[in-house]
Protein backbone atom coordinates (compact mmCIF):
# COMPACT_ATOMS: atom_id res chain seq x y z
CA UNK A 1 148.45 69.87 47.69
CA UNK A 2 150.95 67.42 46.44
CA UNK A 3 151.69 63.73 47.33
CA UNK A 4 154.87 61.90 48.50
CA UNK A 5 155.01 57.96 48.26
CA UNK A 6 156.90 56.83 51.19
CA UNK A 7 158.62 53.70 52.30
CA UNK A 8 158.81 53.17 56.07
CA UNK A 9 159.32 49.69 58.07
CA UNK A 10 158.88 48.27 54.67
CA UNK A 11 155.16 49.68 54.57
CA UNK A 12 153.95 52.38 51.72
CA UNK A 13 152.42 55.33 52.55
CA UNK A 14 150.93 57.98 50.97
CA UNK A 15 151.47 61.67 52.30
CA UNK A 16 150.28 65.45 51.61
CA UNK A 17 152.69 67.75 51.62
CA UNK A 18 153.18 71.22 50.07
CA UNK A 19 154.18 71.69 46.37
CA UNK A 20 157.82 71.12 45.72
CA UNK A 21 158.36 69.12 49.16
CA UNK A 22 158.20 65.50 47.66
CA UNK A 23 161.53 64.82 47.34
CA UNK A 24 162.35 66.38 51.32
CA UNK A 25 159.54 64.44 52.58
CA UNK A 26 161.26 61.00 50.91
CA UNK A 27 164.43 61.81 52.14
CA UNK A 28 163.09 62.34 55.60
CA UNK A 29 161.27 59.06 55.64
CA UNK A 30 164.64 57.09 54.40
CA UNK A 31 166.47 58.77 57.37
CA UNK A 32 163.48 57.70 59.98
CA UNK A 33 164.02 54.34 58.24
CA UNK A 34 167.79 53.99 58.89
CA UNK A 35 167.26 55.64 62.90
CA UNK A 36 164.57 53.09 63.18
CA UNK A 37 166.47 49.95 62.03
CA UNK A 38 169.53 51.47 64.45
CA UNK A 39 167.09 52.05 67.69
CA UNK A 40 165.63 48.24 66.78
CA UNK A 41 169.24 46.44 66.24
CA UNK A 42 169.97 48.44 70.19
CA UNK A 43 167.14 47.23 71.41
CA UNK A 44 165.75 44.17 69.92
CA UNK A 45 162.39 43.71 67.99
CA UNK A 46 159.77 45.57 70.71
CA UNK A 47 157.27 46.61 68.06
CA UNK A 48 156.43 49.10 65.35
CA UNK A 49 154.55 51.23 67.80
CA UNK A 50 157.41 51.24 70.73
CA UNK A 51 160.04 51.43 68.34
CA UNK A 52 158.04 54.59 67.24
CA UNK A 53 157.46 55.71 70.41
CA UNK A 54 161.56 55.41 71.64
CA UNK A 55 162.30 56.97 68.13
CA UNK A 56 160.00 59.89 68.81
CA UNK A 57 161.71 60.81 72.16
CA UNK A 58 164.93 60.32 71.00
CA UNK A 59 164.38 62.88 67.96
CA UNK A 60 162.80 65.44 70.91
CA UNK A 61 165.95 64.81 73.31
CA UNK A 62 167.85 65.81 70.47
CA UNK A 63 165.71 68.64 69.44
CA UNK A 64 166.09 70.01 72.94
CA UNK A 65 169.40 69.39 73.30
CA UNK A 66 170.34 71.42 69.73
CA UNK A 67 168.20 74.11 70.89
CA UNK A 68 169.99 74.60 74.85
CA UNK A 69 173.28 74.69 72.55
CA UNK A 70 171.90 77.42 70.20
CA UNK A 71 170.40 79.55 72.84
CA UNK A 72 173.72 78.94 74.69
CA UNK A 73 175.98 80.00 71.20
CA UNK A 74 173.31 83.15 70.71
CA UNK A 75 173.51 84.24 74.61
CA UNK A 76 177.48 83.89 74.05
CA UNK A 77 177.81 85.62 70.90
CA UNK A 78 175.62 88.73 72.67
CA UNK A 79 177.67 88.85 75.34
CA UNK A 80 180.63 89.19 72.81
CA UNK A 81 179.04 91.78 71.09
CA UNK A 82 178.35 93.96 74.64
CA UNK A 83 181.24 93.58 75.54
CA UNK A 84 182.78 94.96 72.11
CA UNK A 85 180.29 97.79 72.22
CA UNK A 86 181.33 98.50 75.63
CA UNK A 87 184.77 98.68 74.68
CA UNK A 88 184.58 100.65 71.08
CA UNK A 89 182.29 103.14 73.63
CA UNK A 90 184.94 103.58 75.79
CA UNK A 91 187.73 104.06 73.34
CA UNK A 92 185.52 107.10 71.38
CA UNK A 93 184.59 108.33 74.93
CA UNK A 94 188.40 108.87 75.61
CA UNK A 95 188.72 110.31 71.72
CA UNK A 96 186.20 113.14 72.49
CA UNK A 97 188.05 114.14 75.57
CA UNK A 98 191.22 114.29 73.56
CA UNK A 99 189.41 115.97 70.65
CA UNK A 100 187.96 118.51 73.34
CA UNK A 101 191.03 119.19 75.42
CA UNK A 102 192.65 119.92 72.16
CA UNK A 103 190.19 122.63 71.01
């Protein structure tokens, strides 16, 4: 197990993570960082653990809201696809009657 030395509200901490995922882990902190210092300058100082706390939901409402738009673009993209297959059916359906009329 390997170790990433982070930086976060100007505290060091020291994290497991897997083998090769220092670097992502650091990066990930900085960004928390920067959202955290943007949540604090909307709200005013209200605490490490409530800033925390609003940061957390925020991050999940914006989880959610990338997965509804995903689901949404897959469930579009499906219905694309039917409606091709649907149509490419059709178009060899009326083929084989022409190929069979013709024999």
């Amino acid at each position: 197990m390997a170790r990433a030395e982070i930086r976060l509200r100007g505290r060091d901490y020291s994290l497991a993570c897997a083998p090769g995922q220092e670097a992502r882990l650091k990066d990930l902190a900085t960004r928390l960082d920067t959202r955290l210092d943007e949540i604090e300058a909307a709200v005013g100082q209200v605490g490490d653990q409530r800033l925390m706390l609003i940061a957390a939901l925020a991050l999940l409402d914006e989880l959610e809201n990338v997965s509804s738009e995903a689901a949404a673009s897959v469930d579009l993209s499906l219905a694309n696809v039917n409606t091709a297959l649907d149509e490419a059916a059709k178009r060899l359906l009326a083929l084989a009657v022409k190929v069979e009329g013709n024999l």
